[in-house]
Protein backbone atom coordinates (compact mmCIF):
# COMPACT_ATOMS: atom_id res chain seq x y z
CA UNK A 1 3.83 -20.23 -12.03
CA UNK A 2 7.10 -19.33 -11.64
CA UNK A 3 7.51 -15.54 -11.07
CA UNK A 4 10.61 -13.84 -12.75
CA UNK A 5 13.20 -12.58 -10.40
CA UNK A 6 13.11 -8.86 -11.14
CA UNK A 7 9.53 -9.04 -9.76
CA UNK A 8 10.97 -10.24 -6.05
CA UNK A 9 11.71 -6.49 -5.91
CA UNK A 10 8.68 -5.59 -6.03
CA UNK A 11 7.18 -4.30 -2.05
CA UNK A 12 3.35 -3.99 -1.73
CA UNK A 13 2.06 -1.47 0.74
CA UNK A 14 -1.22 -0.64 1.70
CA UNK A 15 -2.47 3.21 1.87
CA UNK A 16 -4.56 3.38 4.68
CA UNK A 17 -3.12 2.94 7.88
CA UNK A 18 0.13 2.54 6.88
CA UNK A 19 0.55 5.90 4.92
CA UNK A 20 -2.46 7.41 5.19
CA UNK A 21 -3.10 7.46 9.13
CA UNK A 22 -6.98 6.56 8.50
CA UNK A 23 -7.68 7.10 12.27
CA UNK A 24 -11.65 7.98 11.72
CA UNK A 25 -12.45 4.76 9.61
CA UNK A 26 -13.74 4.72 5.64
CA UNK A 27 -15.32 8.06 6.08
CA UNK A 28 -17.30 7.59 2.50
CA UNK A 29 -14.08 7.04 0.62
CA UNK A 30 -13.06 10.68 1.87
CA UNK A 31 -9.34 11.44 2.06
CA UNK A 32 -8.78 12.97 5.76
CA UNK A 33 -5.74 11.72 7.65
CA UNK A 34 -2.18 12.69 7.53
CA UNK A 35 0.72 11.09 6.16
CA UNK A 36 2.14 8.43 8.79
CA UNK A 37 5.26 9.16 10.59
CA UNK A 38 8.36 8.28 8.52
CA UNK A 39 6.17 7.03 5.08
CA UNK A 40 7.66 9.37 2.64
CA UNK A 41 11.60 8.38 4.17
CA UNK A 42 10.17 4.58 4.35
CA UNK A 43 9.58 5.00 0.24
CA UNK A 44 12.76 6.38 -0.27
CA UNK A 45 14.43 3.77 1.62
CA UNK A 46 13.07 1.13 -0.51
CA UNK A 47 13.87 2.79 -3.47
CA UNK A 48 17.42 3.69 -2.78
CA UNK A 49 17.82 -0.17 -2.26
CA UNK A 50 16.84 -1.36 -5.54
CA UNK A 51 12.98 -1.93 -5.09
CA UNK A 52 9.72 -1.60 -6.85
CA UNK A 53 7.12 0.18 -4.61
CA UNK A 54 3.63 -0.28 -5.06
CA UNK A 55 0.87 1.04 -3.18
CA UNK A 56 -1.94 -1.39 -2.61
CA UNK A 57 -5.47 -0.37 -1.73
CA UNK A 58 -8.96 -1.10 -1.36
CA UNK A 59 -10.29 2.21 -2.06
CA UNK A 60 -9.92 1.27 -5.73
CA UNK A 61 -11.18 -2.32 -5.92
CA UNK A 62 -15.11 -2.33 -7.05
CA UNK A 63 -15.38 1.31 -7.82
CA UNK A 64 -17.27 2.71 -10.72
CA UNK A 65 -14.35 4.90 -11.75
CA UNK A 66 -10.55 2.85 -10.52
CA UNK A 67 -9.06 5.75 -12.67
CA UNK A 68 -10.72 9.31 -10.36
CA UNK A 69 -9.64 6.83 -6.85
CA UNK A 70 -6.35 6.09 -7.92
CA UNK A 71 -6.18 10.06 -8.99
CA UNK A 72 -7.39 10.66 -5.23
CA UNK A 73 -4.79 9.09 -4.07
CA UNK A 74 -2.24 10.32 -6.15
CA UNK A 75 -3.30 14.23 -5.46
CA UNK A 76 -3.19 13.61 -1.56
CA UNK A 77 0.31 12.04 -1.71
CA UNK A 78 1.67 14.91 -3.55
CA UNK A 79 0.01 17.15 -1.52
CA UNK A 80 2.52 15.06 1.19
CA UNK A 81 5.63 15.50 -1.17
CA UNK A 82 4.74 11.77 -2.46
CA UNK A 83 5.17 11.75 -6.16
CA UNK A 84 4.56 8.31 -8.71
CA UNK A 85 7.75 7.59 -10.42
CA UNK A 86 10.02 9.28 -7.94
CA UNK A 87 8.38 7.63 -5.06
CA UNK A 88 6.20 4.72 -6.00
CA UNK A 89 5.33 2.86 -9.44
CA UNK A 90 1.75 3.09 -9.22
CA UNK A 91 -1.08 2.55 -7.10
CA UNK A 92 -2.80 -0.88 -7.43
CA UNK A 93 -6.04 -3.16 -5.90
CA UNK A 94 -4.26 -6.19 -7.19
CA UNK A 95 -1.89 -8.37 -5.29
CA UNK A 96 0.91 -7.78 -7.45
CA UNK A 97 4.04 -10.53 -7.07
CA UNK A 98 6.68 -9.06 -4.20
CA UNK A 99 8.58 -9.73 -1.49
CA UNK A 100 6.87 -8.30 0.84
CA UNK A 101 2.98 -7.04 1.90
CA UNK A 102 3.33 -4.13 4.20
CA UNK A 103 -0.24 -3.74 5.64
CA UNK A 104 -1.79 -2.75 9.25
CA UNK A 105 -4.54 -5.07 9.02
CA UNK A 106 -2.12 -8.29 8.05
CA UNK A 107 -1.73 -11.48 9.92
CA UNK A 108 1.29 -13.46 10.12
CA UNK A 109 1.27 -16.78 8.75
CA UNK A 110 3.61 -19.21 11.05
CA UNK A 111 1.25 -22.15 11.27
CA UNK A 112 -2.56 -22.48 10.53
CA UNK A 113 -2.97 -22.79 14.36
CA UNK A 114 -1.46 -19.66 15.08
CA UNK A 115 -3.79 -18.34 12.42
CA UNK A 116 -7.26 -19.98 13.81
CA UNK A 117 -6.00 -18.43 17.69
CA UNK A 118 -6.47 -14.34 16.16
CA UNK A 119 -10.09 -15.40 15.83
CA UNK A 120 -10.96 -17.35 19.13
């Protein structure tokens, strides 16, 4: 599949522990931690240069209502100054094509070797 070139703007980054600091675990899906150092200037940064942001999480995926999470989300990151449209296009569980995954949980692929030492 070849992807069209307006979607290599596109960055993917996840909520929790990247914006949302998520330092007390899944909690029951409850929205507790503050907004990471820098997030809101990080979004604005990648907007100013050209790009797509999209916020990927798991909070959505296999969830009875996708639509009341996603709203979660969106109320705490405007209770942060975060807005959708100004800040971010939308808030996703789907890899979406970009140039980039920003996640906390993420491991660098450099060779399947390197990959098979994070779980020795």
């Amino acid at each position: 599949m070849k992807i069209p070139f307006d979607k290599l703007k596109n960055v993917a980054i996840d909520f929790d522990g990247v914006i949302h600091s998520y330092d007390k675990g899944w909690q029951n899906g409850e929205l507790y931690g503050e907004l990471i150092k820098d997030s809101k200037y990080a979004l604005e940064t990648f907007n100013k240069e050209g790009f797509k942001v999209y916020i990927l999480t798991a909070r959505v995926w296999n969830r009875d209502d996708k639509e009341l999470e996603k709203k979660k989300i969106e109320d705490w990151l405007a209770t942060h100054n975060i807005f959708k449209g100004e800040h971010y296009e939308d808030i996703t569980d789907e890899k979406i094509p970009a140039v980039a995954y920003i996640d906390d949980r993420g491991i660098r692929f450099t060779s399947w070797k390197d990959v098979i030492k994070y779980f020795h």
